[in-house]
N, C-alpha and C. Protein backbone atom coordinates (compact mmCIF):
# COMPACT_ATOMS: atom_id res chain seq x y z
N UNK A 1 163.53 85.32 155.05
CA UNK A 1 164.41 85.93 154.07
C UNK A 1 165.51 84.91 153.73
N UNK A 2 165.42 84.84 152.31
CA UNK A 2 166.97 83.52 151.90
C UNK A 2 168.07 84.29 152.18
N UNK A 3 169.26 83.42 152.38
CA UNK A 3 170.48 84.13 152.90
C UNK A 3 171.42 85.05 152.17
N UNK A 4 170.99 84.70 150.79
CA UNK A 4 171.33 85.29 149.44
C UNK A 4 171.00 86.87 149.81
N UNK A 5 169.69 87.14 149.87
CA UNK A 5 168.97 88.59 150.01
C UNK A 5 169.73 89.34 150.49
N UNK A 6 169.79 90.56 149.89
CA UNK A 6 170.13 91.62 150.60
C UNK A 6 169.16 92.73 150.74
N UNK A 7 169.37 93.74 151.66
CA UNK A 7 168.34 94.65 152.36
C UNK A 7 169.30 96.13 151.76
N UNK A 8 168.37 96.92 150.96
CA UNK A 8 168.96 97.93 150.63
C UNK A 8 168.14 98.86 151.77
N UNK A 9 168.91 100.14 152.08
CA UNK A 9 168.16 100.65 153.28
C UNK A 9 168.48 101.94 153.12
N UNK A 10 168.03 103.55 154.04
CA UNK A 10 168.74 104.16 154.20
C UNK A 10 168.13 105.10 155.82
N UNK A 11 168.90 106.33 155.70
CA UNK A 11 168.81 106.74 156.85
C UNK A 11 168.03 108.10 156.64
N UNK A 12 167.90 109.09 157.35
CA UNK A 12 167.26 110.30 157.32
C UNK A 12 168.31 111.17 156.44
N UNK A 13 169.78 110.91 156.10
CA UNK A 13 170.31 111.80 155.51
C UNK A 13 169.94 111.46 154.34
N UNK A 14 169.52 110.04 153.86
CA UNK A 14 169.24 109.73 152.58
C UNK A 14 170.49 108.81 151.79
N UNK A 15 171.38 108.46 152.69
CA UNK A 15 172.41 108.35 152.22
C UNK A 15 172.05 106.05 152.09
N UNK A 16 172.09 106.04 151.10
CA UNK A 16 171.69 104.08 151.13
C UNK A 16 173.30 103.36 151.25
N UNK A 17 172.65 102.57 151.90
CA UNK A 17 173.40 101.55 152.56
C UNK A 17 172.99 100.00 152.08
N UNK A 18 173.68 99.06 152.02
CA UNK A 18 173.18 97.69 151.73
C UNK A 18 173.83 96.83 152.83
N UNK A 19 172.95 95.17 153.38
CA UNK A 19 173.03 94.83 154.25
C UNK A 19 172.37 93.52 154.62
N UNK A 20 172.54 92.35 154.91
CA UNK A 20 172.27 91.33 154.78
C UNK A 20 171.21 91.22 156.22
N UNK A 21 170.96 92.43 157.43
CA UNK A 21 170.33 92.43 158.50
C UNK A 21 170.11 94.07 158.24
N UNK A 22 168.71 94.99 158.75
CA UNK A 22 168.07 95.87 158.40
C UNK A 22 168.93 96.87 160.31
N UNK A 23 169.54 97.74 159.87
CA UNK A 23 169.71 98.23 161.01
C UNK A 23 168.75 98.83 161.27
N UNK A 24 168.64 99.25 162.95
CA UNK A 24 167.84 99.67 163.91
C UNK A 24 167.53 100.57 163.37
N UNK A 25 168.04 101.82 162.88
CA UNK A 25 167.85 103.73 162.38
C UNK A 25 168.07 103.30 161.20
N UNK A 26 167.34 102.23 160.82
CA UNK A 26 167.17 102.49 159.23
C UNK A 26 165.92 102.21 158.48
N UNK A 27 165.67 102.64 157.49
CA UNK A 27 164.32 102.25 156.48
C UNK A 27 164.85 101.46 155.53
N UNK A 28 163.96 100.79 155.31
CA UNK A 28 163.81 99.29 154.41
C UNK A 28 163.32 100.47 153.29
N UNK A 29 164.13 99.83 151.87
CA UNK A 29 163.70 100.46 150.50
C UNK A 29 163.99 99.01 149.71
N UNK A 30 164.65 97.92 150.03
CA UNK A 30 163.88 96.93 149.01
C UNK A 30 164.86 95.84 149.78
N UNK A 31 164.45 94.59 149.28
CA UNK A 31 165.37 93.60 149.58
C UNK A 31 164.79 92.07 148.66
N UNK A 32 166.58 92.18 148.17
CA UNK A 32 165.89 90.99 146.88
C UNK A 32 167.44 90.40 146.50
N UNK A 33 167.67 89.81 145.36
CA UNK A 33 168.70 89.09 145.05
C UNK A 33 170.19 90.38 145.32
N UNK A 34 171.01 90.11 145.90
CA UNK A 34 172.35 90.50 145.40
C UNK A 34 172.34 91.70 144.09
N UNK A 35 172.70 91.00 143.58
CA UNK A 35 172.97 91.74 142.25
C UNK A 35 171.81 92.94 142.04
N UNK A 36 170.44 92.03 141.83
CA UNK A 36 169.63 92.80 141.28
C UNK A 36 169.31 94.38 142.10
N UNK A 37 169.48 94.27 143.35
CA UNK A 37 168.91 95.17 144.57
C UNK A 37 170.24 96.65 144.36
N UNK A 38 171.29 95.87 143.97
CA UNK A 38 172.83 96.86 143.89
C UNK A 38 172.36 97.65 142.72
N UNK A 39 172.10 96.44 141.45
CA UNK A 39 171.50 97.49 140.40
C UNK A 39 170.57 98.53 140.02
N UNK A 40 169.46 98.00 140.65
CA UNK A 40 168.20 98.31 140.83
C UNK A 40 168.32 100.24 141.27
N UNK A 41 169.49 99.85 142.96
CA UNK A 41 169.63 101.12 143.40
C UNK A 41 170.89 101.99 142.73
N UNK A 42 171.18 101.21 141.67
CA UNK A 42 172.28 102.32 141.19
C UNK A 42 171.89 103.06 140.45
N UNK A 43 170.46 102.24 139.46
CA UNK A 43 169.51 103.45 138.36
C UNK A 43 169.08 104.23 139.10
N UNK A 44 168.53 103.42 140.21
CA UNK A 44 167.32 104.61 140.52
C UNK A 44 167.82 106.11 141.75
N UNK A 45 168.86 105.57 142.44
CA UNK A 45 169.85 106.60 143.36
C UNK A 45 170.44 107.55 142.29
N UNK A 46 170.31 109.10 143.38
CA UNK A 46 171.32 109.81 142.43
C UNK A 46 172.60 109.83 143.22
N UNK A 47 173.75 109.82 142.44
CA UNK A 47 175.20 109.96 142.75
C UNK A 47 175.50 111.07 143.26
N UNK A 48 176.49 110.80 144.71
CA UNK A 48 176.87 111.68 145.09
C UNK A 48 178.62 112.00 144.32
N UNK A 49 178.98 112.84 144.48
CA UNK A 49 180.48 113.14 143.70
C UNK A 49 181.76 112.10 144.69
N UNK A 50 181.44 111.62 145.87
CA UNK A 50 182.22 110.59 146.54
C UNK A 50 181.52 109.19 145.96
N UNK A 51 180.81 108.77 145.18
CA UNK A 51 180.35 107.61 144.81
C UNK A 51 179.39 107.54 146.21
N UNK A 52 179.03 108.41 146.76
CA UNK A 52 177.86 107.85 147.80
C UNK A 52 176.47 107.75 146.96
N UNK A 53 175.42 106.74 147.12
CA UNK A 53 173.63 106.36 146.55
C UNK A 53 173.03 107.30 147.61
N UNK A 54 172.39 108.09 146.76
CA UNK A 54 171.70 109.00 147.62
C UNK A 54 169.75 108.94 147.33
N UNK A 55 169.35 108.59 148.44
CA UNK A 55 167.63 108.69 147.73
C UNK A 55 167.56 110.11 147.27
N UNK A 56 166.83 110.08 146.01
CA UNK A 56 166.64 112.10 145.56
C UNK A 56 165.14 112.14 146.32
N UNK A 57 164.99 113.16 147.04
CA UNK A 57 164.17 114.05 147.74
C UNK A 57 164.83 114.02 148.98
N UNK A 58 165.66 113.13 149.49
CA UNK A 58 165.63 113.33 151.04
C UNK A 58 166.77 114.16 151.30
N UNK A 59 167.56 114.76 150.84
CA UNK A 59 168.92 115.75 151.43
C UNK A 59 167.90 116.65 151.51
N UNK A 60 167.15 117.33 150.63
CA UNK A 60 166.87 118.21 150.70
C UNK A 60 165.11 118.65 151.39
N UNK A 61 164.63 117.52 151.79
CA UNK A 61 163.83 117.56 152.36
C UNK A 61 163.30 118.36 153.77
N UNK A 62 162.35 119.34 153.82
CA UNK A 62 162.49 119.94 155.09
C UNK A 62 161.64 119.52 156.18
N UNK A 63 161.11 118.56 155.68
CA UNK A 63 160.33 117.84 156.76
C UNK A 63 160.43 116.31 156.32
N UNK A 64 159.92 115.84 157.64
CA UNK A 64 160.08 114.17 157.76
C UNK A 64 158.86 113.95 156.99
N UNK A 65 157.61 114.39 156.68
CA UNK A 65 156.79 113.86 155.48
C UNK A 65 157.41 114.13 154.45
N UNK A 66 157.99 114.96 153.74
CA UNK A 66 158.77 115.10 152.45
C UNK A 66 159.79 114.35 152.25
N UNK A 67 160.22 113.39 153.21
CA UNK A 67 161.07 113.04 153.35
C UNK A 67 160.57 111.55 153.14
N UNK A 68 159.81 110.99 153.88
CA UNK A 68 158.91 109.99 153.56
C UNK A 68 158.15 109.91 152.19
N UNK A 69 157.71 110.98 151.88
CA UNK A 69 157.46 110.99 150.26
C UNK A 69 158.25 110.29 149.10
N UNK A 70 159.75 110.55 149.63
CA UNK A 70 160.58 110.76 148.79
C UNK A 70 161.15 109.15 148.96
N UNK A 71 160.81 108.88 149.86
CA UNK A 71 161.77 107.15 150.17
C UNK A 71 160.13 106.32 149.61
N UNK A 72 158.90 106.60 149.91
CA UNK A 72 158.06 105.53 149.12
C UNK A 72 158.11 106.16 147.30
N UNK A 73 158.11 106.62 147.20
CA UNK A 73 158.80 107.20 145.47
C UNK A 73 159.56 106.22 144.98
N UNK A 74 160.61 106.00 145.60
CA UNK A 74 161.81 105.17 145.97
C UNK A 74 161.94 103.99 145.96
N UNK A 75 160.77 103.60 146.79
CA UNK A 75 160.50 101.78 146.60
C UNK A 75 159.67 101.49 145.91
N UNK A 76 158.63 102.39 144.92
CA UNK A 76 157.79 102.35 144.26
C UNK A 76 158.66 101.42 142.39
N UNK A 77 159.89 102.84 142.36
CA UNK A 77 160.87 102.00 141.72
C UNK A 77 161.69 101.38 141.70
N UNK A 78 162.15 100.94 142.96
CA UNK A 78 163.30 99.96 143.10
C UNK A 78 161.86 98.45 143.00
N UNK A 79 161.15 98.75 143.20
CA UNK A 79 160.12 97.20 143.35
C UNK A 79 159.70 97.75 142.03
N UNK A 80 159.85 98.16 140.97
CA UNK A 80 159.31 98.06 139.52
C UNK A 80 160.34 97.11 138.85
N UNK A 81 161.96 97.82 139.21
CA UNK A 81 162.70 97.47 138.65
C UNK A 81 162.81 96.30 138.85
N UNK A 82 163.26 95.76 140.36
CA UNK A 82 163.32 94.33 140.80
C UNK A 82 162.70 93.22 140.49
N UNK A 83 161.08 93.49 139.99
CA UNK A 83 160.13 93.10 139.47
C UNK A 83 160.75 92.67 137.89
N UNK A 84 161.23 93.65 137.29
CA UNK A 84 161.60 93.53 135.53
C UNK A 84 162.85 92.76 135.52
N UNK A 85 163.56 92.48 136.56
CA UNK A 85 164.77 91.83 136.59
C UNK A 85 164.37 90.39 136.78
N UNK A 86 163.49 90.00 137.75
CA UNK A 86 163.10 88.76 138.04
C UNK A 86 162.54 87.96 136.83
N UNK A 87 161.88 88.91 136.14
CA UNK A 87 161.01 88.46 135.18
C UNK A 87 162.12 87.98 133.80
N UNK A 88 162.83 88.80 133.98
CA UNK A 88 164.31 88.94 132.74
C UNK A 88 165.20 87.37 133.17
N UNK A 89 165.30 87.25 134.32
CA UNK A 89 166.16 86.24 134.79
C UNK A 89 165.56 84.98 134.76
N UNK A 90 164.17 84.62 134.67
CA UNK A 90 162.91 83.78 134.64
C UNK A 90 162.87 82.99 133.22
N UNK A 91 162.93 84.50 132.51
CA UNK A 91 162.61 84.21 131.07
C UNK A 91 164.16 83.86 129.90
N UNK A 92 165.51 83.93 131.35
CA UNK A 92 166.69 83.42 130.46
C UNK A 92 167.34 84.65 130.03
């Protein structure tokens, strides 16, 4: 991993976190440039009313498969987006 990268992540409450090392009680949901990974998760997170990034399915999830559903959902578009950014930044 370049030193640049950052690791967007989160926990079972759903609540994302960003981080240059992947904590222990956490899930990996993308890790890529700075900028792009902050942005990436600001479209695709819904807002909590404290400015907390929240993955949507997991607050309300009643099981840890629904819950898992809801975080590969998750990286399905944060790695679409990250993907369209690279390509944007490539092409100038």
């Amino acid at each position: 991993m370049a030193e640049k990268d950052l690791t967007a992540y989160c926990r079972r409450s759903g609540e994302i976190g960003f981080a240059r090392r992947l904590p222990n009680d956490a899930m990996i949901l993308s890790r890529g440039p700075d900028e792009h990974v902050r942005k990436a998760a600001g479209v695709v997170a819904r807002h909590g009313y404290d400015g907390t990034l929240l993955v949507p399915g997991i607050p309300e999830a009643i099981t840890d498969d629904a819950a898992l559903e809801a975080v590969a959902w998750f990286r399905r578009q944060m790695a679409s987006r990250l993907n369209r950014y690279a390509q944007e930044a490539a092409h100038g």
